[in-house]
Protein backbone atom coordinates (compact mmCIF):
# COMPACT_ATOMS: atom_id res chain seq x y z
CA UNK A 1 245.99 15.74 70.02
CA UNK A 2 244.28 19.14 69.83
CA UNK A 3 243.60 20.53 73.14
CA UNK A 4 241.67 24.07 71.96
CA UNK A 5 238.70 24.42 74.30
CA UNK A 6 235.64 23.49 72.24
CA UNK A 7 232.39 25.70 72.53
CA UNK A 8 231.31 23.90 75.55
CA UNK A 9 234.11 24.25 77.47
CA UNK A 10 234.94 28.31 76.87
CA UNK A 11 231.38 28.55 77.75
CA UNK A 12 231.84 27.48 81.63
CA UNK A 13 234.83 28.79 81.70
CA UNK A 14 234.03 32.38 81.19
CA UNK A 15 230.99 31.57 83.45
CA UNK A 16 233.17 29.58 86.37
CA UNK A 17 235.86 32.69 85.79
CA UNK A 18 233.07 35.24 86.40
CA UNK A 19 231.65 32.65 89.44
CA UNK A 20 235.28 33.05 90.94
CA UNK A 21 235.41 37.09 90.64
CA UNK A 22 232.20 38.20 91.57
CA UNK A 23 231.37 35.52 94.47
CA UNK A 24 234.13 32.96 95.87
CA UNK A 25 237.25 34.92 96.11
CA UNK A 26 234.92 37.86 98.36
CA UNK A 27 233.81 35.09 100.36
CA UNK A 28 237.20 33.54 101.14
CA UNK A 29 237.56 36.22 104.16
CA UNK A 30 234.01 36.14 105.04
CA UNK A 31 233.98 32.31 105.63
CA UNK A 32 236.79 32.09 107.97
CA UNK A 33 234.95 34.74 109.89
CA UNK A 34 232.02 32.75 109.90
CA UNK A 35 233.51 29.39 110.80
CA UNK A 36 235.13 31.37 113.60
CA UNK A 37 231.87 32.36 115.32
CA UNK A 38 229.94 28.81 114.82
CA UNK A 39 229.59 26.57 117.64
CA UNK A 40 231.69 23.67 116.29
CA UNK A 41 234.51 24.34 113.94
CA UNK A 42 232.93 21.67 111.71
CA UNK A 43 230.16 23.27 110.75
CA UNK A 44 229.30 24.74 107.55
CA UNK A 45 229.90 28.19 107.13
CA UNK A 46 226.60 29.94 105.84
CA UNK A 47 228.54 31.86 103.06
CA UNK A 48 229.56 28.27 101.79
CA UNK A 49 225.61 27.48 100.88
CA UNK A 50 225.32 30.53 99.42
CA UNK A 51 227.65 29.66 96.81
CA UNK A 52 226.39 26.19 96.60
CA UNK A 53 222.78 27.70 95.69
CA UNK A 54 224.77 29.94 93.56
CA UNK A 55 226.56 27.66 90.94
CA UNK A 56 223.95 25.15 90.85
CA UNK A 57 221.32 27.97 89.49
CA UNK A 58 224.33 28.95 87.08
CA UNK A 59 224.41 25.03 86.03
CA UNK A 60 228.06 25.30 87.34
CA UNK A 61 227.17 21.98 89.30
CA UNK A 62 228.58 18.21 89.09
CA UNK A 63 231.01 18.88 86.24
CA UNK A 64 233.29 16.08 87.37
CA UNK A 65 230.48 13.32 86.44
CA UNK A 66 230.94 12.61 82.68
CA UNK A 67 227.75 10.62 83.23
CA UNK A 68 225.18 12.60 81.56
CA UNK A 69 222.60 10.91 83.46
CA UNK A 70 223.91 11.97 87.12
CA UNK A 71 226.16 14.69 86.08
CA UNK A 72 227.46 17.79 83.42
CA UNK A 73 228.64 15.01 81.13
CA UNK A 74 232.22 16.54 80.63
CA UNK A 75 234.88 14.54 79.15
CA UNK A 76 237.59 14.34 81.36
CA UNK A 77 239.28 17.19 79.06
CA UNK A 78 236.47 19.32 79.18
CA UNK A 79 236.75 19.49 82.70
CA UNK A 80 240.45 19.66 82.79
CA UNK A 81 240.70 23.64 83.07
CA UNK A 82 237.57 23.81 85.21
CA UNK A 83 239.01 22.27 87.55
CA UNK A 84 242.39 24.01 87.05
CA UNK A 85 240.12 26.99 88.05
CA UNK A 86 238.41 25.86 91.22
CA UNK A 87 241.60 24.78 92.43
CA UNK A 88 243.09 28.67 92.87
CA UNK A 89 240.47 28.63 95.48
CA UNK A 90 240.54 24.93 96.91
CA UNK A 91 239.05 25.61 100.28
CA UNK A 92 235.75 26.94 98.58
CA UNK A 93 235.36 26.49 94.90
CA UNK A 94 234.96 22.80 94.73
CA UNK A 95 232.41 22.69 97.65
CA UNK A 96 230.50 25.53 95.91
CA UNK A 97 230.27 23.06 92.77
CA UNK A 98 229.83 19.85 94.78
CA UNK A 99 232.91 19.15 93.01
CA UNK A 100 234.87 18.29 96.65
CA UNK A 101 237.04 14.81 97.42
CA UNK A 102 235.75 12.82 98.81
CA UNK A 103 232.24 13.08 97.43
CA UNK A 104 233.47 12.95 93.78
CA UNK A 105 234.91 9.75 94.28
CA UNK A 106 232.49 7.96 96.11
CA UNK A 107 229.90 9.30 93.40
CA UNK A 108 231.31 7.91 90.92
CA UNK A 109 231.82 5.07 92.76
CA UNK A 110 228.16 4.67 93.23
CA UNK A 111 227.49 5.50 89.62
CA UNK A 112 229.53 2.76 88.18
CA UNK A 113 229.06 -0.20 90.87
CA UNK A 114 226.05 0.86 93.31
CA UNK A 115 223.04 -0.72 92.56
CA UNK A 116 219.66 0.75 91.98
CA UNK A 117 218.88 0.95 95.63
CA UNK A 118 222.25 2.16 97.05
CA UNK A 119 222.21 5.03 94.26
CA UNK A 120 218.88 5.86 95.39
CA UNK A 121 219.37 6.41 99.01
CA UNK A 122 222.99 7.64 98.79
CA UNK A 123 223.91 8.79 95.66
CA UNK A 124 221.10 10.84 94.90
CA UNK A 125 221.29 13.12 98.26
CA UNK A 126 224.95 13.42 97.11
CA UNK A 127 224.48 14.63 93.85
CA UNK A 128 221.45 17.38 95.50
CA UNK A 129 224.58 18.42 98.32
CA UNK A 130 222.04 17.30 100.49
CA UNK A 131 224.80 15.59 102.56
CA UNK A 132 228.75 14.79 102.70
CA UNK A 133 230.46 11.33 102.48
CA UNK A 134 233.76 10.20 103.26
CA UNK A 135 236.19 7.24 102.08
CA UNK A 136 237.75 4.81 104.61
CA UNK A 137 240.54 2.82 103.37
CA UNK A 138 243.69 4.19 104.98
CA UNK A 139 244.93 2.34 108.25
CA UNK A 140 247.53 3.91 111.06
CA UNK A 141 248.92 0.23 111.97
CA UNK A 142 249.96 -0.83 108.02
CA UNK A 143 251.91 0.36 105.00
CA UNK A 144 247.92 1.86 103.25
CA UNK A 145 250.35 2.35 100.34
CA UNK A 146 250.17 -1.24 99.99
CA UNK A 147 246.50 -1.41 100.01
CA UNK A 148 246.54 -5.35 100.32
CA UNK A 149 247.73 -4.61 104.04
CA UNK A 150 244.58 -3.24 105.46
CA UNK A 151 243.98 -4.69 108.19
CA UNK A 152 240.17 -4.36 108.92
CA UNK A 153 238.10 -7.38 109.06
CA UNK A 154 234.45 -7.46 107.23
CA UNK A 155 233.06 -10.86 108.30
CA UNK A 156 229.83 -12.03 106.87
CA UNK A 157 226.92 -13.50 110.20
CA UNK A 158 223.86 -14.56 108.30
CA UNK A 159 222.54 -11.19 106.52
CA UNK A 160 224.85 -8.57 108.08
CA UNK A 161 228.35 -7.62 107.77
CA UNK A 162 230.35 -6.93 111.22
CA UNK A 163 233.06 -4.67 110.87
CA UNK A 164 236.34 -4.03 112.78
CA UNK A 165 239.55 -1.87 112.44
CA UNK A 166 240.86 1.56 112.67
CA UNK A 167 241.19 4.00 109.88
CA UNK A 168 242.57 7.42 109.94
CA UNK A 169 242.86 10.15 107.78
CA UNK A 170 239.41 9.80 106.39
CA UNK A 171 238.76 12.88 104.76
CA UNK A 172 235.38 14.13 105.26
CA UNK A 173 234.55 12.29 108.04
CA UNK A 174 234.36 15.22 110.37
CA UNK A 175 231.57 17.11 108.80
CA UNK A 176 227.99 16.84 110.70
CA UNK A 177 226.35 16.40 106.80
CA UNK A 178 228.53 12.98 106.69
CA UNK A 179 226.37 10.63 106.70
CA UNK A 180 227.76 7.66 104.73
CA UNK A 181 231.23 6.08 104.73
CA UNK A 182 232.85 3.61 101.95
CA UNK A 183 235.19 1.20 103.73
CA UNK A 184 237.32 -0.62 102.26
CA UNK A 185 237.92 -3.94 104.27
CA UNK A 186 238.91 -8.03 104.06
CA UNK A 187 236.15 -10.17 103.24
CA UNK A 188 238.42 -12.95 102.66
CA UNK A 189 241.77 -12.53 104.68
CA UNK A 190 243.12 -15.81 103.69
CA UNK A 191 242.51 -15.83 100.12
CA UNK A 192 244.97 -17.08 97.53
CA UNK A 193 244.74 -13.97 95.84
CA UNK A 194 245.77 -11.57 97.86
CA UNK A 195 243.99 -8.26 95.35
CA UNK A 196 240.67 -10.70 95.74
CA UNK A 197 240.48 -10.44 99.65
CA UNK A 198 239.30 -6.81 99.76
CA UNK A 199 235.32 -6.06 99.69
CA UNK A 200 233.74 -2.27 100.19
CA UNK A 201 230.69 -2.04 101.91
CA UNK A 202 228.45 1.02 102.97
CA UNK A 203 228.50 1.82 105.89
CA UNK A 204 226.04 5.14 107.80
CA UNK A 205 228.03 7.27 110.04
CA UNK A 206 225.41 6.96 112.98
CA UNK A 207 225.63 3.25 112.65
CA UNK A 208 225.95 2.14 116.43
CA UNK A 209 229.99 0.49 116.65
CA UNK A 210 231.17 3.48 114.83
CA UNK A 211 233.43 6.24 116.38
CA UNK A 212 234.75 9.24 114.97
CA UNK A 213 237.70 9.59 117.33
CA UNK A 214 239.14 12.79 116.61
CA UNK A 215 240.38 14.96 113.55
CA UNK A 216 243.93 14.42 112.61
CA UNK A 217 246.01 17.59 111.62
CA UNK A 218 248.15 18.14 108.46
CA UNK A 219 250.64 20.29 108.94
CA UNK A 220 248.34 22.05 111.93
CA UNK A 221 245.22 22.39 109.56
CA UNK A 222 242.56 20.33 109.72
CA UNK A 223 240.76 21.84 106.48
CA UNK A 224 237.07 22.12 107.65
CA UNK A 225 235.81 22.73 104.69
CA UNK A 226 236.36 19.47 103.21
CA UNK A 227 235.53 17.64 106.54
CA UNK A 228 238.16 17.26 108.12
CA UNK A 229 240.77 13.92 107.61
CA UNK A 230 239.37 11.76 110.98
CA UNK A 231 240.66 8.88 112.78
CA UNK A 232 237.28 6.43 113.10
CA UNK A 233 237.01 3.37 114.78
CA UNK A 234 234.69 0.66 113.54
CA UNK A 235 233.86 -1.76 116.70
CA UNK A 236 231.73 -4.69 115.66
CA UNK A 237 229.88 -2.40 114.05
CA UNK A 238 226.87 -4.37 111.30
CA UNK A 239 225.19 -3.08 108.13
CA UNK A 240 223.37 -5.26 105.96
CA UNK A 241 224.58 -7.45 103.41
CA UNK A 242 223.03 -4.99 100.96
CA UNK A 243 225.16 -2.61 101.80
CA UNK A 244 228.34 -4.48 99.51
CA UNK A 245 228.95 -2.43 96.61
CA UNK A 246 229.69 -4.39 93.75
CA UNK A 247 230.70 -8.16 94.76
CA UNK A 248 232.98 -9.82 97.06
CA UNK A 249 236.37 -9.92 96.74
CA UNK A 250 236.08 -6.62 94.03
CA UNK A 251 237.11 -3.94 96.77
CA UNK A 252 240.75 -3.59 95.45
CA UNK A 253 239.33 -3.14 91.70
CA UNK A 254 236.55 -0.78 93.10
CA UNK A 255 239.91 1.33 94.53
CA UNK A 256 241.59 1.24 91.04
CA UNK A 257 238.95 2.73 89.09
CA UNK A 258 238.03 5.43 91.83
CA UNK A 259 241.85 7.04 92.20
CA UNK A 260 242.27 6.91 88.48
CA UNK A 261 239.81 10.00 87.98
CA UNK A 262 240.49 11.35 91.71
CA UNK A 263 244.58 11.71 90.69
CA UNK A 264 243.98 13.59 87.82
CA UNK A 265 241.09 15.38 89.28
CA UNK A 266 244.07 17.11 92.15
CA UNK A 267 246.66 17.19 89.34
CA UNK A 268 244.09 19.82 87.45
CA UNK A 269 243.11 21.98 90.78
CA UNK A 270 247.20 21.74 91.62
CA UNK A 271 248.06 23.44 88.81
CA UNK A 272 245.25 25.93 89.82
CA UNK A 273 246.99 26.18 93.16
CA UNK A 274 250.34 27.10 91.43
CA UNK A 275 248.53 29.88 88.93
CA UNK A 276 247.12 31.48 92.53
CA UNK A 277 250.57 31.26 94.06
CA UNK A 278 252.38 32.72 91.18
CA UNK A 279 250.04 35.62 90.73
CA UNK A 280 250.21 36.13 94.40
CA UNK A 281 254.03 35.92 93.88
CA UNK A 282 253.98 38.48 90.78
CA UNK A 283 252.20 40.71 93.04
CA UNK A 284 254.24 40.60 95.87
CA UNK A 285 257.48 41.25 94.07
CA UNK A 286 256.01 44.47 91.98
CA UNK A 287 254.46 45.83 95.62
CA UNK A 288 257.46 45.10 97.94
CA UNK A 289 260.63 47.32 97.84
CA UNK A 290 264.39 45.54 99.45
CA UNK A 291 267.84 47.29 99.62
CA UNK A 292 266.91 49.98 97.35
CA UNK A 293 264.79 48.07 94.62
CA UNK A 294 261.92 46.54 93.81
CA UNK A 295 261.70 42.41 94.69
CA UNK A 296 260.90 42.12 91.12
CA UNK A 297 263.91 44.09 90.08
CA UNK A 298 266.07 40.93 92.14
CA UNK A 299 267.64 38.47 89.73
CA UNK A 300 267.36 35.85 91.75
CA UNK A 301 262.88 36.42 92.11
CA UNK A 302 263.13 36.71 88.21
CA UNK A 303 264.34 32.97 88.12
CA UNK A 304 261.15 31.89 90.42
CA UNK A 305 258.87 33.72 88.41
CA UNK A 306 260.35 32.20 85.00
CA UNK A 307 260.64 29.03 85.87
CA UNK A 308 257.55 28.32 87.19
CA UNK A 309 255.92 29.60 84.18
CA UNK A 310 257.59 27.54 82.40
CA UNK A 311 256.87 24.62 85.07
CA UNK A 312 252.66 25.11 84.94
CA UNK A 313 253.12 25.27 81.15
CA UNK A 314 254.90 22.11 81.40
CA UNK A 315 252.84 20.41 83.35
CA UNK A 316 249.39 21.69 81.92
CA UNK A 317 250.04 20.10 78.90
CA UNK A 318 251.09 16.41 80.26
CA UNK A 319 247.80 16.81 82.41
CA UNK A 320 245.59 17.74 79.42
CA UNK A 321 247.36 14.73 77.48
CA UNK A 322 246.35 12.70 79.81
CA UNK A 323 242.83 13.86 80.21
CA UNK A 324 242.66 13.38 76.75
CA UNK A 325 244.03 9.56 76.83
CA UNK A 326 241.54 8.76 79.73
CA UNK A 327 239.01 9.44 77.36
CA UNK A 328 240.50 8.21 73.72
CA UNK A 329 241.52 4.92 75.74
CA UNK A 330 240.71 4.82 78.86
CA UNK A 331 241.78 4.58 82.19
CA UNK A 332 244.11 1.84 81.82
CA UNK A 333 245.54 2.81 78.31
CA UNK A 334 246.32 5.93 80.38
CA UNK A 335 248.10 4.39 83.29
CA UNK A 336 251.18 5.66 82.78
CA UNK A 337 250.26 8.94 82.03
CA UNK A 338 248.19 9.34 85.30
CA UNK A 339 251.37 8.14 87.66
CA UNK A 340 253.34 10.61 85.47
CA UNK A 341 251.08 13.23 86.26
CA UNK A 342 250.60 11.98 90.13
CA UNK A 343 254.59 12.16 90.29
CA UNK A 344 255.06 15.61 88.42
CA UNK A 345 252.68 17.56 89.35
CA UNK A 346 252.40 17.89 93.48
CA UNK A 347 256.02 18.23 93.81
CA UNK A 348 256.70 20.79 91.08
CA UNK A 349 254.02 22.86 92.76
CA UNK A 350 255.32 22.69 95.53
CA UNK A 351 258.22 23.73 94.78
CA UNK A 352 256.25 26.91 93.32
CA UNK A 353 254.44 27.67 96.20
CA UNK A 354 257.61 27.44 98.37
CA UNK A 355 259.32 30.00 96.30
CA UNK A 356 255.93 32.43 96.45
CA UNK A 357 256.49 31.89 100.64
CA UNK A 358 259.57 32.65 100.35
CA UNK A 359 259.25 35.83 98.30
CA UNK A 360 256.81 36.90 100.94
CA UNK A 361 258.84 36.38 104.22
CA UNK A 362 257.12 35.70 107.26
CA UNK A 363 253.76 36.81 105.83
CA UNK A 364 254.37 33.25 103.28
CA UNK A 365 253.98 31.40 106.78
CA UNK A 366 251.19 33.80 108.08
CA UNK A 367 247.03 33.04 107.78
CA UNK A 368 246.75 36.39 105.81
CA UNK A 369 248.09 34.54 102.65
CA UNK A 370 246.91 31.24 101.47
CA UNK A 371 250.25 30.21 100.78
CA UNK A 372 250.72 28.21 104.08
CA UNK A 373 247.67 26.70 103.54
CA UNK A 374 248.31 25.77 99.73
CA UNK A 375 251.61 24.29 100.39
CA UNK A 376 250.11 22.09 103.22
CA UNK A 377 247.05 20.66 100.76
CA UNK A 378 249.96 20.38 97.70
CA UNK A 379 252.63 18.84 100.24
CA UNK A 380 250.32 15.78 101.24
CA UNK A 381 248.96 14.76 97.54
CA UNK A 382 253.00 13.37 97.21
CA UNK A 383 251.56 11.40 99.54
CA UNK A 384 247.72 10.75 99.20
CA UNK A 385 246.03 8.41 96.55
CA UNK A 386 249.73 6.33 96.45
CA UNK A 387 252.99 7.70 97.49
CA UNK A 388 255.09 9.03 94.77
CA UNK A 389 257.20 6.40 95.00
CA UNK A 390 254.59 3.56 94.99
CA UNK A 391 254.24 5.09 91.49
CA UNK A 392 257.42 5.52 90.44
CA UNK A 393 257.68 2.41 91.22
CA UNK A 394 255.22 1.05 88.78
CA UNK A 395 256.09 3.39 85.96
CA UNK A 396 259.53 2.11 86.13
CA UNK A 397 258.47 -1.30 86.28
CA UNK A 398 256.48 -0.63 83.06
CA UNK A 399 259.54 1.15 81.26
CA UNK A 400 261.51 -1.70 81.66
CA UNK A 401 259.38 -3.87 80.15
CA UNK A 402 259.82 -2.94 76.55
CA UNK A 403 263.52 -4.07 77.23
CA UNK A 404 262.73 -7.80 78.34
């Protein structure tokens, strides 16, 4: 394994480095002052297209896509520290590079199982940032860890699908530029095979039967950059029978091989998250002066700082392994490294970004810092694409194996 950054690579990183400097961290201010003054809190800041424009004329657009054809045509550890980058800034960097969840998953999504005509009218306006998309598979009424639970119905009448059920959660689904959902529904509720019963379909946001009920808070956020995370209610709501991606019966697969690169996709920007918090940390504790010394003179804020150096470095290297396994062996070959890296990662940083709130009192817990706002987005990825334990579960499972 030899994980030195290849031409390539230090070349967008000293231009996505510069990117960061000169235009997203100034406009980090200037967008919440923005969103404040537009009519509806879902709307895009103007700042936030500005940076769009920006990084696609710099060519720092659609790195996630190792398809050449649609995308940058990174290797997943190519894009490994890019994404470590845009995630010190995860409100606005990965919008700027149309590099967001949820649109990087259904992409790809539409790159490997859409057909000609779905990747025409729905991929391609995705890939321009023409619009937003969001991803409905998550369910208030079942277990969603258990994605065999869901509960909504896709039944087939002649040439249309009619859908019904309730999602929530359904990141992106806020944003006025949404205009296409992926939900993830039972085509075949009684089938033997209970990972066969589970179809996606496509379904337009203005399509009459669906309603966006209302946003649903995380930890009182409701991240408006991204789109919000929605509750939406499908009522009999029909799309043609061209709208299946893929085949019957292939929704659960479809799932698989979208949170495979989506989990190590947040594992890079988290440990982007935790650089931000400990730099933020490093200069709180040189700037801030308690019971007659320095915070960084404190023992105690020396063993934060330490160890979660040592932490990022830690986990930096088990996510670049596995970025590097994804693409040696792929995807499956690398299953256990991604639920390693989906266990390790969100709660180590975590723990970081507590310690950085800590260190700065009640400004941690204040909208002057990120911090709050970091440890809500880091807090809920223990829980989104599979609880830790649904994967801890599974790695164990696998471990035991070779003793059988």
């Amino acid at each position: 394994m030899d994980f030195a950054f290849d031409a390539r690579t230090e070349e967008l990183r000293g231009k996505l480095l510069a990117f960061m400097d000169e235009y997203v961290y100034p406009a980090e201010a200037l967008a919440e002052e923005q969103r404040a003054a537009l009519a509806s809190p879902w709307d895009t800041p103007a700042v936030v297209e500005e940076l769009k424009a920006e990084a696609r004329r710099q060519g720092l657009w659609n790195l996630f896509l190792p398809d050449a054809a649609y995308g940058a045509g990174l290797t997943n550890l190519q894009y490994a520290p890019l994404a470590e980058i845009t995630g010190r800034s995860p409100q606005l960097a990965p919008t700027a590079l149309n590099c967001a969840a949820p649109d990087t998953g259904n992409m790809e999504v539409l790159t490997q199982f859409g057909d000609e005509q779905q990747r025409k009218q729905w991929l391609e306006p995705l890939l321009a940032g023409e619009i937003r998309s969001a991803f409905a598979m998550t369910e208030p009424e079942v277990a969603s860890s258990d994605a065999t639970n869901i509960t909504t119905l896709i039944r087939r009448e002649g040439d249309e699908y009619v859908i019904t059920g309730r999602k929530w959660y359904i990141s992106g689904a806020m944003n006025p530029d949404c205009k296409i959902l992926i939900v993830m529904g039972k085509t075949d509720p009684e089938g033997a095979d209970i990972r066969r019963q589970q179809s996606m379909v496509l379904v337009p946001r203005d399509t009459p039967g669906v309603t966006v009920r209302r946003a649903m808070q995380v930890f009182g956020y409701e991240d408006h950059y991204h789109g919000g995370h929605a509750e939406v209610v499908f009522e009999d709501a029909r799309v043609p029978v061209t709208n299946l991606i893929g085949e019957e019966g292939g929704g659960f697969a479809i799932a698989q091989a979208r949170l495979g690169p989506g989990r190590i996709h947040h594992c890079m920007r988290l440990i982007g998250m935790a650089e931000r918090a400990i730099e933020l940390m490093c200069r709180r504790a040189v700037s801030r002066t308690a019971f007659g010394k320095a915070l960084g003179q404190q023992g105690v804020v020396h063993n934060w700082i330490a160890d979660a150096r040592v932490t990022v470095e830690q986990l930096r290297l088990l996510v670049l392994k596995t970025a590097w396994m994804m693409d040696t062996v792929g995807n499956r070959g690398a299953h256990t490294e991604i639920q390693a890296i989906k266990i390790a990662t969100p709660r180590a940083v975590v723990d970081i970004i507590d310690r950085a709130i800590q260190l700065h009192g009640a400004g941690g817990v204040s909208q002057d810092f990120p911090l709050a706002e970091l440890y809500a987005g880091a807090r809920t990825l223990m829980i989104a694409d599979g609880p830790d334990e649904v994967h801890q579960r599974s790695l164990a499972r696998r471990e035991l194996k070779k003793y059988l």
